[in-house]
N, C-alpha and C. Protein backbone atom coordinates (compact mmCIF):
# COMPACT_ATOMS: atom_id res chain seq x y z
N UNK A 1 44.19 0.08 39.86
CA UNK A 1 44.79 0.43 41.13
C UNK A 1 43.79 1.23 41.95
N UNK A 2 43.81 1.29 43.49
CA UNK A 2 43.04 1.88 44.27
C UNK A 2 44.15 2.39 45.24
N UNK A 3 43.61 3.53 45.49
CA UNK A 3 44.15 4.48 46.52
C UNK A 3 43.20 5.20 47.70
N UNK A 4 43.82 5.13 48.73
CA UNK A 4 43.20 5.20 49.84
C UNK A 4 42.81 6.85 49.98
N UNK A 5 41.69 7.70 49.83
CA UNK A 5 41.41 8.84 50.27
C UNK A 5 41.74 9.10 51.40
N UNK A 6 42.25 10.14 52.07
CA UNK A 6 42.66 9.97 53.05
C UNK A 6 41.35 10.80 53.76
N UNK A 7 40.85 11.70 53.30
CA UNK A 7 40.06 12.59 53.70
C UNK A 7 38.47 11.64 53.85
N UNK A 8 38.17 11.02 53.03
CA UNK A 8 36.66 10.25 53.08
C UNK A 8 37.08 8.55 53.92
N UNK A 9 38.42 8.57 53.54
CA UNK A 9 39.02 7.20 54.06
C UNK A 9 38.41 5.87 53.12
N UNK A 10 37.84 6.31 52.00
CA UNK A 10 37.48 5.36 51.34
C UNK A 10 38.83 5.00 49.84
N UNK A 11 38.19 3.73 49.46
CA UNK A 11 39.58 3.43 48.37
C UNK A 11 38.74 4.05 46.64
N UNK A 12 39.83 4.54 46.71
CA UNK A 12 39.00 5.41 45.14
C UNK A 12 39.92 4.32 43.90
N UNK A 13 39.40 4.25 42.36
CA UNK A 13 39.90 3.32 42.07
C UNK A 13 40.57 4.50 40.97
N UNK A 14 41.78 4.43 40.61
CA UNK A 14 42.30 5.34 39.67
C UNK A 14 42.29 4.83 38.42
N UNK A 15 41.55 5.26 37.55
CA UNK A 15 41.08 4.70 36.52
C UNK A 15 41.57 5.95 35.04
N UNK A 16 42.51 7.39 35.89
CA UNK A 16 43.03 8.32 34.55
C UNK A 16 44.17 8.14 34.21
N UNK A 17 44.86 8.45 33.25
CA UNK A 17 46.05 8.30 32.46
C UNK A 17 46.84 9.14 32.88
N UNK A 18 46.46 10.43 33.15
CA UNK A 18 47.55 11.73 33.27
C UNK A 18 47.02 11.69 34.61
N UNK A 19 48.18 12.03 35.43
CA UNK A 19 48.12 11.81 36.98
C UNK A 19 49.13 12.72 37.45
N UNK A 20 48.86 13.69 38.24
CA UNK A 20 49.83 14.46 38.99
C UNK A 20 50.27 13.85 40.33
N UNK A 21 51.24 13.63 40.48
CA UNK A 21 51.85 13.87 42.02
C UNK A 21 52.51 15.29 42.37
N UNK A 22 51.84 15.60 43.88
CA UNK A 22 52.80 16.63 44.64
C UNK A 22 53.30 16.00 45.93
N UNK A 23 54.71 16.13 46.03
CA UNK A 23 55.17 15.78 47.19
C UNK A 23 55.77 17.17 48.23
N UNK A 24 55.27 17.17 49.25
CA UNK A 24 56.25 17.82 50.10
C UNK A 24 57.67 17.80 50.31
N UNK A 25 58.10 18.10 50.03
CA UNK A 25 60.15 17.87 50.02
C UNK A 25 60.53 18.37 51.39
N UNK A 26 61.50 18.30 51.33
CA UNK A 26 62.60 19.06 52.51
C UNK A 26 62.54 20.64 52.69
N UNK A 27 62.57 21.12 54.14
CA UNK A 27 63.14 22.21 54.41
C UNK A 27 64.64 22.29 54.44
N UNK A 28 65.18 23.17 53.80
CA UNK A 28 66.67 22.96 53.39
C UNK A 28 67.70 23.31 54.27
N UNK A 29 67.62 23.24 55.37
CA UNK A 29 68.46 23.82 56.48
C UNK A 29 69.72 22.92 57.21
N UNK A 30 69.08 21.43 57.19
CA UNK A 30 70.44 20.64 57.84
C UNK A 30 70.34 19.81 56.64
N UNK A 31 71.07 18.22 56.56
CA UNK A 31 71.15 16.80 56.11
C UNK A 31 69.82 15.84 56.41
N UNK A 32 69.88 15.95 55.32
CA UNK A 32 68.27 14.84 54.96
C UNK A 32 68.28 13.69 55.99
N UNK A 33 67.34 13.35 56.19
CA UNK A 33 67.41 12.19 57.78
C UNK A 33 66.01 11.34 56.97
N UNK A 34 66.38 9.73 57.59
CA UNK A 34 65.21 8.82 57.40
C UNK A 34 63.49 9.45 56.62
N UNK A 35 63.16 10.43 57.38
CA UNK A 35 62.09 10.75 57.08
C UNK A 35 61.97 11.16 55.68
N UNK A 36 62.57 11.94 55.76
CA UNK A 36 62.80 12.68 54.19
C UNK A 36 63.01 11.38 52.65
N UNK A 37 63.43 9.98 53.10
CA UNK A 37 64.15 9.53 52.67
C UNK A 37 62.91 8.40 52.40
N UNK A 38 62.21 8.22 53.69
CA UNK A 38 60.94 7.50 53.92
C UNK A 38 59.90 7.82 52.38
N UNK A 39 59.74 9.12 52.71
CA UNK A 39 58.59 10.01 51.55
C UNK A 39 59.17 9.84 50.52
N UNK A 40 60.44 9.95 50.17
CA UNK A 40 61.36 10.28 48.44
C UNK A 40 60.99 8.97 48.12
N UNK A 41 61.18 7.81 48.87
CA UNK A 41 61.50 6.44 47.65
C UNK A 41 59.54 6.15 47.92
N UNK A 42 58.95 6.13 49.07
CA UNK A 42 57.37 5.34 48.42
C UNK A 42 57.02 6.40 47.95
N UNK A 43 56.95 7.51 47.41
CA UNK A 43 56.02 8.28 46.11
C UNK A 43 57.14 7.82 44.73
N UNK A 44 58.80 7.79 45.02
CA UNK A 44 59.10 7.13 43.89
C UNK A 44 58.53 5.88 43.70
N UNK A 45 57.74 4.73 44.44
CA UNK A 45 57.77 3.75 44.25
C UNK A 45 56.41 3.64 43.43
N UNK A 46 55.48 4.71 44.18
CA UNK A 46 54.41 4.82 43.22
C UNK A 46 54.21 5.35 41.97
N UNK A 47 55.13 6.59 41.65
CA UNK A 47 55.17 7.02 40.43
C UNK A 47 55.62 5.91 39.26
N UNK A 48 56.93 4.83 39.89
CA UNK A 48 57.21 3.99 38.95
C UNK A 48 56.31 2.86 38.63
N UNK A 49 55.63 2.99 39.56
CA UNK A 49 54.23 1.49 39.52
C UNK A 49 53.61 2.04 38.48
N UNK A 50 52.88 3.61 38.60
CA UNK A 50 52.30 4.28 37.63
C UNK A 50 52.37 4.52 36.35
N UNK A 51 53.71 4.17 35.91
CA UNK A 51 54.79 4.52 34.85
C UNK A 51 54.74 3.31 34.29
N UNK A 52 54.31 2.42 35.24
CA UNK A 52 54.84 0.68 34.49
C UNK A 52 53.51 0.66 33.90
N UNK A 53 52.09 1.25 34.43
CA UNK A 53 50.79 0.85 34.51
C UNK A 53 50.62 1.72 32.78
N UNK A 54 51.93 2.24 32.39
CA UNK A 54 51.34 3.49 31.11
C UNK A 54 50.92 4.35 31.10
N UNK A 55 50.59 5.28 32.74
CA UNK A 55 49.89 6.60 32.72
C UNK A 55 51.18 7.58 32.56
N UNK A 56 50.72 8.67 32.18
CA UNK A 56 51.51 9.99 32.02
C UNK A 56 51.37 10.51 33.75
N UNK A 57 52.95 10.17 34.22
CA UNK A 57 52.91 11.16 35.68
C UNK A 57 53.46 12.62 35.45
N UNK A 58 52.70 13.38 35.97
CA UNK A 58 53.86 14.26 36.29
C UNK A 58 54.08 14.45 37.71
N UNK A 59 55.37 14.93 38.01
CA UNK A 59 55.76 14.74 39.61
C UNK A 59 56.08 15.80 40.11
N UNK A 60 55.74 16.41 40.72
CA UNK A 60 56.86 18.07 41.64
C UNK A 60 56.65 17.54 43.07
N UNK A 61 57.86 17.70 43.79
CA UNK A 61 58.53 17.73 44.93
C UNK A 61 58.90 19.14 44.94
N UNK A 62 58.67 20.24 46.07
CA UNK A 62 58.46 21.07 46.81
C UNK A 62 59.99 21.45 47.19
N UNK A 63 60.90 22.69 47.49
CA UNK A 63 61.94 22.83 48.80
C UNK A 63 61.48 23.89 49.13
N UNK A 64 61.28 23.82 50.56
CA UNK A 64 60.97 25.37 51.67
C UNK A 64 62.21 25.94 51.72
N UNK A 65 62.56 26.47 50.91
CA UNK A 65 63.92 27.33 51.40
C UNK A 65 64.14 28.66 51.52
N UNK A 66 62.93 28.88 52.63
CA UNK A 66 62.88 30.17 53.37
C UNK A 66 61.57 29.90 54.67
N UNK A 67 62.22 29.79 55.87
CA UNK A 67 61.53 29.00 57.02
C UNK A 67 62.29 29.63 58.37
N UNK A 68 61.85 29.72 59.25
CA UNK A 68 62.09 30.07 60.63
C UNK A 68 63.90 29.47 61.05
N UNK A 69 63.62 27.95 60.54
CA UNK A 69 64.70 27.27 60.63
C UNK A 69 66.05 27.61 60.00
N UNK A 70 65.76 28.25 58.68
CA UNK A 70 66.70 28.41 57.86
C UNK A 70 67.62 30.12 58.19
N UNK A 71 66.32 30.45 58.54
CA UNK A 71 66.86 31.89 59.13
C UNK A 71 67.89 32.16 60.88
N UNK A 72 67.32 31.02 61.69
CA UNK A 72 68.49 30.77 62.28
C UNK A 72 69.62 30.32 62.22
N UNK A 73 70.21 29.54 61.31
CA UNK A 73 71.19 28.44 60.59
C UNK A 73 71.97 29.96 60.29
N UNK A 74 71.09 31.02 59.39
CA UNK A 74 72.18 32.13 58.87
C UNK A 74 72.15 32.94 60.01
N UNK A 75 71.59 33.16 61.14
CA UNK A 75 72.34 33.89 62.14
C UNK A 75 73.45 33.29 62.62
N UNK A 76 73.23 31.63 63.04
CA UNK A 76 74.61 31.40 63.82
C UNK A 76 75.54 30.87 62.61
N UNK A 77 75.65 31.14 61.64
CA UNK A 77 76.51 30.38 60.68
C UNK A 77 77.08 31.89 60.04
N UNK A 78 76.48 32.86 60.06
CA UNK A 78 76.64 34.00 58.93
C UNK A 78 76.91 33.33 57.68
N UNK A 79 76.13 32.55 57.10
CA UNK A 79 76.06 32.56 55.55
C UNK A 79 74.57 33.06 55.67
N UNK A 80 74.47 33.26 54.07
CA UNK A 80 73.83 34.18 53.41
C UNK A 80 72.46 32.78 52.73
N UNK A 81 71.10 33.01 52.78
CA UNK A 81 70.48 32.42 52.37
C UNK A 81 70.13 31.33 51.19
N UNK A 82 70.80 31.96 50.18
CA UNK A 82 71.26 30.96 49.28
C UNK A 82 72.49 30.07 49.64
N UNK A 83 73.44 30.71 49.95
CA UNK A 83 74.85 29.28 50.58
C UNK A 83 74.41 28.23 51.18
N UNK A 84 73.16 28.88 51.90
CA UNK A 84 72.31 27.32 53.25
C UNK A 84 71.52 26.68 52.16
N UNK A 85 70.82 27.68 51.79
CA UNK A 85 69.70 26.41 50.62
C UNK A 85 70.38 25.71 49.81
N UNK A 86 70.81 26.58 48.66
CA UNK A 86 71.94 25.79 48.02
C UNK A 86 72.70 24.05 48.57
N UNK A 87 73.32 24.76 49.32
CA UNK A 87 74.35 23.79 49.61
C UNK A 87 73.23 22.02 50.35
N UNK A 88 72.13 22.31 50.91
CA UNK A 88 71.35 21.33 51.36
C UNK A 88 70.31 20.82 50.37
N UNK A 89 70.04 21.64 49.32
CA UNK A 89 69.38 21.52 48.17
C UNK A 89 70.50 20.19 47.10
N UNK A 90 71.44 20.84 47.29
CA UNK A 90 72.56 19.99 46.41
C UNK A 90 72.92 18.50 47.22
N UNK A 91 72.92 18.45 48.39
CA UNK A 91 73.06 17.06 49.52
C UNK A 91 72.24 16.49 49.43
N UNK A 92 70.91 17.09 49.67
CA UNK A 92 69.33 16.34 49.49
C UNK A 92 69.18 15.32 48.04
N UNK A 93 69.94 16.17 47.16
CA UNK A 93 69.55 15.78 45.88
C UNK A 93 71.02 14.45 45.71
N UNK A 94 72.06 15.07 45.94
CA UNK A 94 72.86 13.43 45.76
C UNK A 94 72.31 12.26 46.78
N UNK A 95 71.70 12.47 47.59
CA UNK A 95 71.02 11.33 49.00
C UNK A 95 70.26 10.76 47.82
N UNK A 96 68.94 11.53 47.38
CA UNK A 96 68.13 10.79 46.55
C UNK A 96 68.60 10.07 45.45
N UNK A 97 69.89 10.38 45.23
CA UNK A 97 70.00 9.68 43.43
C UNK A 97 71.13 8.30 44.55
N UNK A 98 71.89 8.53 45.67
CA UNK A 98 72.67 7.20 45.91
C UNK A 98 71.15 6.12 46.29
N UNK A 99 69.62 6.96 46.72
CA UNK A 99 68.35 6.10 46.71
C UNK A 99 68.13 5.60 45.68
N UNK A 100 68.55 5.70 44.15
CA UNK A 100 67.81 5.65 43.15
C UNK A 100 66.45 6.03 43.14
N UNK A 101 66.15 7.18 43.95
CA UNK A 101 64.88 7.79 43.77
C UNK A 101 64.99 8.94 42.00
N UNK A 102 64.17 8.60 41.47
CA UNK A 102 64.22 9.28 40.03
C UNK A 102 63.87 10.90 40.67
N UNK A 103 64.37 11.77 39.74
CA UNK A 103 64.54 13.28 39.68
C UNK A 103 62.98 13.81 39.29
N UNK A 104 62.39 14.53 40.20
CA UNK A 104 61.24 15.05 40.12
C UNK A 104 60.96 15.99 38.66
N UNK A 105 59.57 16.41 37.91
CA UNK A 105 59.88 17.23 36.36
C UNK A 105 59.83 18.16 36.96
N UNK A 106 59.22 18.50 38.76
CA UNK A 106 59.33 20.16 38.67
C UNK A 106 59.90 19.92 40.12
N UNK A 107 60.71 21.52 40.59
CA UNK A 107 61.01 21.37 41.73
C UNK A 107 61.13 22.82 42.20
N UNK A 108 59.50 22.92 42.64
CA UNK A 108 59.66 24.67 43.20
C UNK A 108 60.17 24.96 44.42
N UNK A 109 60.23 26.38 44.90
CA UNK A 109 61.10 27.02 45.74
C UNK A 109 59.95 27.75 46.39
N UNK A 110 59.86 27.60 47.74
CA UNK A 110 59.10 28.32 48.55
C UNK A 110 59.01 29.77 47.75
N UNK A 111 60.43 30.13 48.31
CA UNK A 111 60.98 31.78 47.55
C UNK A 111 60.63 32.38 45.93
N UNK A 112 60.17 31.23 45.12
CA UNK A 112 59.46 32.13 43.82
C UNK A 112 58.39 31.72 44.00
N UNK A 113 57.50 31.43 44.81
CA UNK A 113 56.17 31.63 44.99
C UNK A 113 55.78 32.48 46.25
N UNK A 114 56.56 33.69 46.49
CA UNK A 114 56.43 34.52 47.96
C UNK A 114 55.28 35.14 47.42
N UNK A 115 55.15 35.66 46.37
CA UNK A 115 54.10 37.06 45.70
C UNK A 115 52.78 36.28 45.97
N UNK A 116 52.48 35.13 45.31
CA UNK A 116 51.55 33.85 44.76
C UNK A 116 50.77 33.92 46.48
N UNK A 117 51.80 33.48 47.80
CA UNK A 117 51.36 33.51 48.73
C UNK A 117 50.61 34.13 49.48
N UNK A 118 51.44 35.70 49.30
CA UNK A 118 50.98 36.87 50.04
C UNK A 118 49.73 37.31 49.36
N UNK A 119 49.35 36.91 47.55
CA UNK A 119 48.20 37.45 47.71
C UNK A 119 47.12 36.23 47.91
N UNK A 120 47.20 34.82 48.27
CA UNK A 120 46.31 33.92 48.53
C UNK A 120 45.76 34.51 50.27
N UNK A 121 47.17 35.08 50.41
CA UNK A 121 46.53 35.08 52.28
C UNK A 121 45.79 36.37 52.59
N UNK A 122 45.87 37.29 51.66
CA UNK A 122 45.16 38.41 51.17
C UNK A 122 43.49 38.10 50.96
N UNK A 123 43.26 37.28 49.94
CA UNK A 123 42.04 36.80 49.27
C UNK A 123 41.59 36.07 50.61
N UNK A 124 42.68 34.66 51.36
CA UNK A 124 41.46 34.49 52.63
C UNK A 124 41.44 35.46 53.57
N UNK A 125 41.55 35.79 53.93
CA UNK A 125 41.74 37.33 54.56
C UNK A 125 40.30 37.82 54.41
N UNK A 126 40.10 38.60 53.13
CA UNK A 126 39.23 39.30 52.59
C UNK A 126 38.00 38.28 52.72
N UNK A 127 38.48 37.28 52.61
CA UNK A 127 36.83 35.83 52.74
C UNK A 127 36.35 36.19 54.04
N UNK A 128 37.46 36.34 55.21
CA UNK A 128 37.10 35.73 56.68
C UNK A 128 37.92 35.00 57.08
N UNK A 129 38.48 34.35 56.50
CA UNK A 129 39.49 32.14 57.14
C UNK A 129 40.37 32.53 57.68
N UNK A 130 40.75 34.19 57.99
CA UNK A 130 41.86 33.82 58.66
C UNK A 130 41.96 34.63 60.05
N UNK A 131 42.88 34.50 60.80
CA UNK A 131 43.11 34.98 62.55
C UNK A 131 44.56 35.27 62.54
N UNK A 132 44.22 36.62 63.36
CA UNK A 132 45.93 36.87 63.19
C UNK A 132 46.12 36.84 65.09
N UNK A 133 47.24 36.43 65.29
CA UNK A 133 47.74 36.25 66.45
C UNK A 133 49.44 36.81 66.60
N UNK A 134 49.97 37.36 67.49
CA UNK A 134 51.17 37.88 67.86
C UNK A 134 52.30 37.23 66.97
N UNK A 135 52.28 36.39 66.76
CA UNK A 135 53.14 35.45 65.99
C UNK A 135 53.15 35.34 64.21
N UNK A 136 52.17 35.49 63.98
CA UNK A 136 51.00 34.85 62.19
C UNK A 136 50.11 35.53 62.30
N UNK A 137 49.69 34.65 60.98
CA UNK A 137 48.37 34.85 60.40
C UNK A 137 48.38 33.39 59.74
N UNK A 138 46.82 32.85 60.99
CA UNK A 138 46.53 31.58 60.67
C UNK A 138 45.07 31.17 60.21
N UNK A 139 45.05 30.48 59.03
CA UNK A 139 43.19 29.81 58.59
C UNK A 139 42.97 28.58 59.16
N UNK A 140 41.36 28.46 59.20
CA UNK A 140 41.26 26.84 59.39
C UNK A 140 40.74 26.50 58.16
């Protein structure tokens, strides 16, 4: 099998056994829409190609469930941060299984990797990569 680099734009030929996928998942704030739905089944479609081919995948799909978005949802809703994630975390996940998209082996949380973050943006920081502006703190 060959896969398209996206970065060199050339086709690399995958020739290892143990193969990670990371997918970006959902921000957990409303009902999963096309897009979300787009990404879930072609990385399922590739993991199962991969699976048929005999390599060892492992898969993690991502939820942001702590975002600009989510924090307005609990102002005008007054629920409490977990009730919003939760409850769109749990919708997201029956959408994917009426997809027959298979269940990811890992599925982290923005929110237990807050520490992990704050000290990566620390370290670029301390490099140089980053610019802080009224709003953030942004790298290129």
């Amino acid at each position: 099998m060959r896969l398209l680099d996206s970065v060199t734009k050339e086709k690399i030929k995958l020739d290892k056994k143990d193969i990670s996928i990371y997918l970006c998942g959902p921000t957990v704030y409303d009902d999963a829409h096309l897009g979300h739905a787009r990404s879930s089944v072609c990385f399922d479609l590739l993991r199962r190609v991969l699976l048929a081919q005999g390599n060892r995948v492992k898969f993690a799909r991502n939820y942001t469930d702590i975002d600009d978005k989510i924090l307005k949802k609990m102002a005008q809703s007054g629920q409490t941060l977990e009730e919003i994630t939760e409850f769109y975390i749990k919708s997201y996940e029956e959408d994917m299984r009426v997809l027959n998209v298979l269940d990811p082996d890992f599925k982290p949380r923005a929110t237990h990797y807050i520490t992990a973050m704050l000290d990566l943006i620390k370290k670029l920081a301390k490099d140089g990569f980053v610019y802080t502006l009224e709003d953030g703190i942004y790298f290129d």
